[in-house]
Protein backbone atom coordinates (compact mmCIF):
# COMPACT_ATOMS: atom_id res chain seq x y z
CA UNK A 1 0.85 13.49 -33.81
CA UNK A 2 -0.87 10.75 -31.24
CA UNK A 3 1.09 9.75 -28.31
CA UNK A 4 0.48 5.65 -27.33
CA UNK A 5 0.86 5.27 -23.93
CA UNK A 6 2.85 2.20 -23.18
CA UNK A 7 0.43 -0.25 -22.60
CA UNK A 8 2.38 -1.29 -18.85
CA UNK A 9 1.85 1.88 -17.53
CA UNK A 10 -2.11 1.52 -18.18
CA UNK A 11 -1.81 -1.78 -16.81
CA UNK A 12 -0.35 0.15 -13.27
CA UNK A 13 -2.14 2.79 -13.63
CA UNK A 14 -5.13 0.48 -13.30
CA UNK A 15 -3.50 -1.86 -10.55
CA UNK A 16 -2.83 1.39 -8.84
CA UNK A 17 -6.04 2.58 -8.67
CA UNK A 18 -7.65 -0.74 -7.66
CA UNK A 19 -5.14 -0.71 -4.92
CA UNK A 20 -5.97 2.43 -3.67
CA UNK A 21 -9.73 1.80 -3.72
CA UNK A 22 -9.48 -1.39 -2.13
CA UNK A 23 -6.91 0.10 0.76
CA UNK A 24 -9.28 3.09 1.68
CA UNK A 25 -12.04 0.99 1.80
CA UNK A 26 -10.66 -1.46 3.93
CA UNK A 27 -9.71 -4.69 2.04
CA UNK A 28 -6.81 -4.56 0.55
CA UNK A 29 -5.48 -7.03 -0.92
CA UNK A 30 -1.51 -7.09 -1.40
CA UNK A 31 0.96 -5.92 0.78
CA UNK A 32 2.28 -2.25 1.55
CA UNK A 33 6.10 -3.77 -0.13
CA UNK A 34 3.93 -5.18 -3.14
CA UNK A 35 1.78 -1.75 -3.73
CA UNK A 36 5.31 0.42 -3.44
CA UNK A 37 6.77 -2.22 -6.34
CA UNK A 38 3.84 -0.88 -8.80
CA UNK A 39 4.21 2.76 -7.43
CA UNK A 40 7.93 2.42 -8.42
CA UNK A 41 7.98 0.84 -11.92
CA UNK A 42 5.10 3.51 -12.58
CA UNK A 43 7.25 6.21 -10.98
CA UNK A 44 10.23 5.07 -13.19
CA UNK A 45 8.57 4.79 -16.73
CA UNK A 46 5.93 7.61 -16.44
CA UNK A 47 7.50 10.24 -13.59
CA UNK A 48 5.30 12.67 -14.37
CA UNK A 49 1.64 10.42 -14.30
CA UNK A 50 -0.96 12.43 -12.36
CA UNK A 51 -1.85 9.08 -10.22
CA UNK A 52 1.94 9.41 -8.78
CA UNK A 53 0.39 13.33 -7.44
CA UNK A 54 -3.13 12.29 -6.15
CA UNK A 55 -3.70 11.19 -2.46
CA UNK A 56 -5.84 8.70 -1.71
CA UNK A 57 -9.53 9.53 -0.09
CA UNK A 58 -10.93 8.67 2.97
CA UNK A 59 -13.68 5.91 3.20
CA UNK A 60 -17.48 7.16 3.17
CA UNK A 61 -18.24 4.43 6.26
CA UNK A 62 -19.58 7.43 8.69
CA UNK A 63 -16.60 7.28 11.27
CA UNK A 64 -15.31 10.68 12.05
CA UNK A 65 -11.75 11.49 11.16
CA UNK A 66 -9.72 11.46 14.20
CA UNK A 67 -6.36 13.68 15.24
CA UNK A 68 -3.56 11.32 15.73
CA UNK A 69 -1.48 12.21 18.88
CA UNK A 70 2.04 12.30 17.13
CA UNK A 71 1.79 14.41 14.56
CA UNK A 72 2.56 12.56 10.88
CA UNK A 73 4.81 13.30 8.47
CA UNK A 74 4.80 13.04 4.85
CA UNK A 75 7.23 10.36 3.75
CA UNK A 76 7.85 9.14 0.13
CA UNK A 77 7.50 5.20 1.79
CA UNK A 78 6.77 4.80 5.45
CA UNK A 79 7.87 0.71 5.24
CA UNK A 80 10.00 -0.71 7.74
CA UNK A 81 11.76 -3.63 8.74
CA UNK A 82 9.52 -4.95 10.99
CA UNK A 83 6.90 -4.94 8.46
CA UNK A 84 8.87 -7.08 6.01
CA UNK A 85 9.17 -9.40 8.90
CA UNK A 86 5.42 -9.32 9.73
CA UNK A 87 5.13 -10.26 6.17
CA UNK A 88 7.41 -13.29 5.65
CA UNK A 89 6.51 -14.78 9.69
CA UNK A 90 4.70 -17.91 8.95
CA UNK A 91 1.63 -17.80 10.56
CA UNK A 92 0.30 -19.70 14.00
CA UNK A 93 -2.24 -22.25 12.77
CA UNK A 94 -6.03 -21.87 14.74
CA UNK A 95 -6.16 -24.21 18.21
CA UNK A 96 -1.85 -24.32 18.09
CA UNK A 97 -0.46 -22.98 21.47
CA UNK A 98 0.71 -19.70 20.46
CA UNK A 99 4.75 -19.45 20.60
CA UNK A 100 6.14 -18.15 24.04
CA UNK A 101 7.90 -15.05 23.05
CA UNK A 102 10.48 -15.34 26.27
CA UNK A 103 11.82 -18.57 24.16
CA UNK A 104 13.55 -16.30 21.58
């Protein structure tokens, strides 16, 4: 008997992977909410998918791997509210006066 694999968890699987590649190296290219959204529909139609048990590599750009001084934890989504907000601020256009924070 084959097993098809629905074809939107390839589609994630791949999205996922590109994600990944392009975070650890760097550029990536959607944000941390937007990456958790595919992690979540993947999570929900394929729970068991071995991408949803790998962890991502390091870059191979030479810089030595450095000890962080407060130790991390493992969390299943480290996304906060000020991150949304960082997200969704509009952004200062180039040669505007940047906004006086003491104003809010």
């Amino acid at each position: 008997m084959s097993l098809k694999k629905n074809p939107r968890v390839a589609e994630l699987e791949c999205a996922i992977k590109r994600h990944q590649d392009l975070y650890y190296n760097g550029q990536p290219e959607i944000s941390d909410a937007d990456f958790d959204a595919l992690w979540d529909e993947l999570k929900a139609l394929d729970p068991v998918n071995p991408i949803l048990a790998k962890v991502g590599a390091d870059a191979l750009d030479g810089w030595p791997k450095a000890k962080p001084l407060i130790p991390l934890t493992a969390q299943a989504r480290a996304f906060y509210e000020l991150e949304k907000l960082w997200f969704q601020a509009p952004a200062t256009p180039v040669g505007a006066p940047a906004p006086d924070a003491a104003q809010h």
